[in-house]
Protein backbone atom coordinates (compact mmCIF):
# COMPACT_ATOMS: atom_id res chain seq x y z
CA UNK A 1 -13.92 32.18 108.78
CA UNK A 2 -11.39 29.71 108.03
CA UNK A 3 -7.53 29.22 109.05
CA UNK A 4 -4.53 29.81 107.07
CA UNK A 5 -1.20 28.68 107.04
CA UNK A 6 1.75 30.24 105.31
CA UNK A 7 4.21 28.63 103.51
CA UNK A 8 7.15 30.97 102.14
CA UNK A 9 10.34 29.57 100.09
CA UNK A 10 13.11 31.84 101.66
CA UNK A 11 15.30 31.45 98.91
CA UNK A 12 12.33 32.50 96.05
CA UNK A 13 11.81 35.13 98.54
CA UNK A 14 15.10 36.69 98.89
CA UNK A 15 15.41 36.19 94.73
CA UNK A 16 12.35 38.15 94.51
CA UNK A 17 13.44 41.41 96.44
CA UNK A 18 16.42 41.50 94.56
CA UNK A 19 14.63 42.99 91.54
CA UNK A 20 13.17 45.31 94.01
CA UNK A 21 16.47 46.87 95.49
CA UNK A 22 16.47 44.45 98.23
CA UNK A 23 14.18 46.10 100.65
CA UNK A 24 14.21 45.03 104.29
CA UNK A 25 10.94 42.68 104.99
CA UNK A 26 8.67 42.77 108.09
CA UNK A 27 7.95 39.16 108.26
CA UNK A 28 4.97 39.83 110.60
CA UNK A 29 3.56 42.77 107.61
CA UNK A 30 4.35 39.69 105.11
CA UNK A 31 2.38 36.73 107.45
CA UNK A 32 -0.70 39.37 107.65
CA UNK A 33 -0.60 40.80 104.25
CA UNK A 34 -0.51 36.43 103.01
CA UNK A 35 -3.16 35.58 105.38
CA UNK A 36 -5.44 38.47 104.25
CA UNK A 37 -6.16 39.20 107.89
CA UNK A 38 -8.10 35.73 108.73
CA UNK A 39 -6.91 33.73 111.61
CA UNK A 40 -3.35 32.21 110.90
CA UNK A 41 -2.54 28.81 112.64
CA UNK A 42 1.51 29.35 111.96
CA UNK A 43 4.17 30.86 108.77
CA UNK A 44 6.55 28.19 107.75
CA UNK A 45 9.79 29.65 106.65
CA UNK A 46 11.39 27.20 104.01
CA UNK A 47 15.53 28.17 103.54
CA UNK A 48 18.97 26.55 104.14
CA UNK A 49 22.38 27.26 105.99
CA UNK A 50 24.77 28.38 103.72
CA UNK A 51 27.63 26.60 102.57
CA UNK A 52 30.36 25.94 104.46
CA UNK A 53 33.90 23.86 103.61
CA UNK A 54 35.73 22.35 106.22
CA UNK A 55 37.56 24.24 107.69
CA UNK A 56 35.40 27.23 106.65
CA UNK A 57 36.89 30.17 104.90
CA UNK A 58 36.66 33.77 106.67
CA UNK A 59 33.76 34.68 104.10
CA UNK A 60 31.91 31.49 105.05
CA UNK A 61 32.17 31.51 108.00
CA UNK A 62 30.33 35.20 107.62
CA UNK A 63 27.78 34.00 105.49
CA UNK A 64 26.99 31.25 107.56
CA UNK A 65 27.16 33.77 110.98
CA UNK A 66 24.66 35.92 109.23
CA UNK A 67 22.50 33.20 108.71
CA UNK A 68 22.51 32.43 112.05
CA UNK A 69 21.29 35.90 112.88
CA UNK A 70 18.74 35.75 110.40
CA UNK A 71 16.77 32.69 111.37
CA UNK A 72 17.18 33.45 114.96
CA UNK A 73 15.66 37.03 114.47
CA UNK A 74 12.57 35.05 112.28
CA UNK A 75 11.64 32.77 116.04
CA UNK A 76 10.96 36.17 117.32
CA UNK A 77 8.16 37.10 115.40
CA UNK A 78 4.66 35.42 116.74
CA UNK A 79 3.84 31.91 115.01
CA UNK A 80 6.67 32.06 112.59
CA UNK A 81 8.38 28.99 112.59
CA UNK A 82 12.11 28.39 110.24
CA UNK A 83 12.43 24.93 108.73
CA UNK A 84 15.62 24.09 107.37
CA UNK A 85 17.07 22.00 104.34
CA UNK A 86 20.75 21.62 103.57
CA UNK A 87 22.53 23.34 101.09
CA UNK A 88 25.00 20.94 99.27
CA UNK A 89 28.18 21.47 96.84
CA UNK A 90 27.20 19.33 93.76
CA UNK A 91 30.60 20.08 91.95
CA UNK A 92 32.19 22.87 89.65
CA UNK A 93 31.04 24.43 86.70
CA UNK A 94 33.23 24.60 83.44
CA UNK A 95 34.88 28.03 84.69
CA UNK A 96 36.05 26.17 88.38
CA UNK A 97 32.66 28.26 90.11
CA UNK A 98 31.04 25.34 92.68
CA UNK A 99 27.76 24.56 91.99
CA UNK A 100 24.95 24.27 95.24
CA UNK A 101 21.96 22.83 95.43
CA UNK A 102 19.24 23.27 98.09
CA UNK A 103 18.26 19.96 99.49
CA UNK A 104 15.38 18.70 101.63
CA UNK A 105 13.90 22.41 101.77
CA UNK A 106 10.86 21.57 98.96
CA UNK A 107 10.02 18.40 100.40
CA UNK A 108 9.68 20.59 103.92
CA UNK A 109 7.72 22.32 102.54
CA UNK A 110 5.29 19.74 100.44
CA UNK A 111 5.12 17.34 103.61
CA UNK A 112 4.03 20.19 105.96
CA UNK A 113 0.90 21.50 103.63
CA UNK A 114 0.03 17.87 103.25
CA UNK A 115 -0.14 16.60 106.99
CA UNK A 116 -1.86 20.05 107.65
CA UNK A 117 -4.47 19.48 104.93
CA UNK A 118 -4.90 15.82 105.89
CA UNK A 119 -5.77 16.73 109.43
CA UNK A 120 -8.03 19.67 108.79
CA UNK A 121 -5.62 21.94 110.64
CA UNK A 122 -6.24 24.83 107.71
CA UNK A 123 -8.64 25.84 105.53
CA UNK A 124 -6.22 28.27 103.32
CA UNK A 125 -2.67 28.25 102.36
CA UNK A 126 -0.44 30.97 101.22
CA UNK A 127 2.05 29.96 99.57
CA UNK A 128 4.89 32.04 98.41
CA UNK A 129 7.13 30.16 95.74
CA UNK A 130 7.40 29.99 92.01
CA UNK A 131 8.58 26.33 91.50
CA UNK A 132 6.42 23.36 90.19
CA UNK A 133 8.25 21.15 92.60
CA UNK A 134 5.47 21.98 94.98
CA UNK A 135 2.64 20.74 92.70
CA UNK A 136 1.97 17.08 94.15
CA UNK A 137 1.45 18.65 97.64
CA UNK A 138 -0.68 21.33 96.28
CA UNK A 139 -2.39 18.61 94.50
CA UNK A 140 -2.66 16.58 97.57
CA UNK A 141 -4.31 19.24 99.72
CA UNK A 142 -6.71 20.53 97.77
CA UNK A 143 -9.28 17.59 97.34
CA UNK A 144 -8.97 17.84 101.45
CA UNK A 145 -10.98 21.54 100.53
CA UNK A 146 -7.57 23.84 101.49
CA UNK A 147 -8.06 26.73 99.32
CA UNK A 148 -4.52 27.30 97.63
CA UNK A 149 -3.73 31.10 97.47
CA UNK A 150 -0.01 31.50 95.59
CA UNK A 151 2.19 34.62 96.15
CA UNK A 152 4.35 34.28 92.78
CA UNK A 153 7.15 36.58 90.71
CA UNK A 154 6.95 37.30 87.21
CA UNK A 155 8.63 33.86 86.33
CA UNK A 156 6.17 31.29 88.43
CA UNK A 157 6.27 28.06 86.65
CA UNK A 158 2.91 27.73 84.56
CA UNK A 159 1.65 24.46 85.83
CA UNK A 160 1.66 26.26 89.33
CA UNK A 161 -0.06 29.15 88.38
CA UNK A 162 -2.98 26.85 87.09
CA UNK A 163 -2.73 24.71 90.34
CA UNK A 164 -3.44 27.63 92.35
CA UNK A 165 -7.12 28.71 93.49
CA UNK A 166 -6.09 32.32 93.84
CA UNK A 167 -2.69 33.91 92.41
CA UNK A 168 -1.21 37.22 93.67
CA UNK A 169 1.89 38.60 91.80
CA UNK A 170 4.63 39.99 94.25
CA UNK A 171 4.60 44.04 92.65
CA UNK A 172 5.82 47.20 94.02
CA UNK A 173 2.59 47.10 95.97
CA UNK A 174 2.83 44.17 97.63
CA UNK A 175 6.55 45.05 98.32
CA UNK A 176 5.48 48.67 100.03
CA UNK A 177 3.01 46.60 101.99
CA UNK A 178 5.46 44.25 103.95
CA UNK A 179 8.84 46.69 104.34
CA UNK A 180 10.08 47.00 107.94
């Protein structure tokens, strides 16, 4: 029987149960439902702070509050374990609205399935994501013999999809399966 690890973007995540009404997740339903009931060494939750200027604005300071309450809540569930990237203001659009970019939170993500692989810690990994920035760790881990089984939306980049060992689209299904 072999040993999984989970590897979930939080920000793909939270994208993806917007088209779904936003349901409220179970993250312990989710790490099962990933794992497909085999042994599961830990679930890596990839995300970022939100935003905040200095001195934060009432709504920022809100956001970021409820942040804070969200990633605490996540140490609470067994072997789930929040890693955190920035977020970063990389300037203004044409209409004055700032543009953010996640930083850091990929390569989190990419370095942890690597070392993992490398050391034999896992046989598996589920990986929830839909971005091809994830490919040279995928690509990395695989030749170590980690089976890569991706969790994807409608919109997964291609190359990823082909990458993958196993693919699982994220459907009403899979959505009734991991509600709180």
């Amino acid at each position: 029987m072999g040993r999984f690890a989970n590897f979930i973007d939080g920000a793909y995540l939270q994208n993806l149960l917007a088209a779904f009404g936003k349901p409220k997740v179970d993250f312990e339903k989710l790490a099962i439902h990933m794992a497909a009931g085999c042994e599961r060494l830990r679930t890596y939750y990839y995300d970022c702070m939100p935003y905040q200027s200095n001195p934060p604005t009432a709504e920022e300071a809100e956001r970021f509050g409820k942040k804070q309450r969200f990633i605490a809540a996540l140490g609470h569930y067994s072997r789930l374990q929040p890693r955190l990237g920035r977020l970063e203001r990389r300037g203004e659009r044409g209409d004055g609205t700032p543009i953010f970019q996640q930083k850091r939170v990929d390569i989190l993500l990419g370095v942890d399935l690597a070392i993992l692989a490398a050391k034999h810690q896992i046989t598996d990994a589920a990986i929830l994501a839909g971005d091809s920035d994830f490919l040279p760790a995928i690509e990395a881990a695989k030749p170590e013999g980690v089976v890569i089984h991706l969790f994807h939306g409608a919109n997964a980049h291609r190359d990823l999809l082909q990458a993958a060992d196993e693919c699982t689209p994220i459907d009403e299904g899979f959505i009734a399966a991991i509600k709180a």
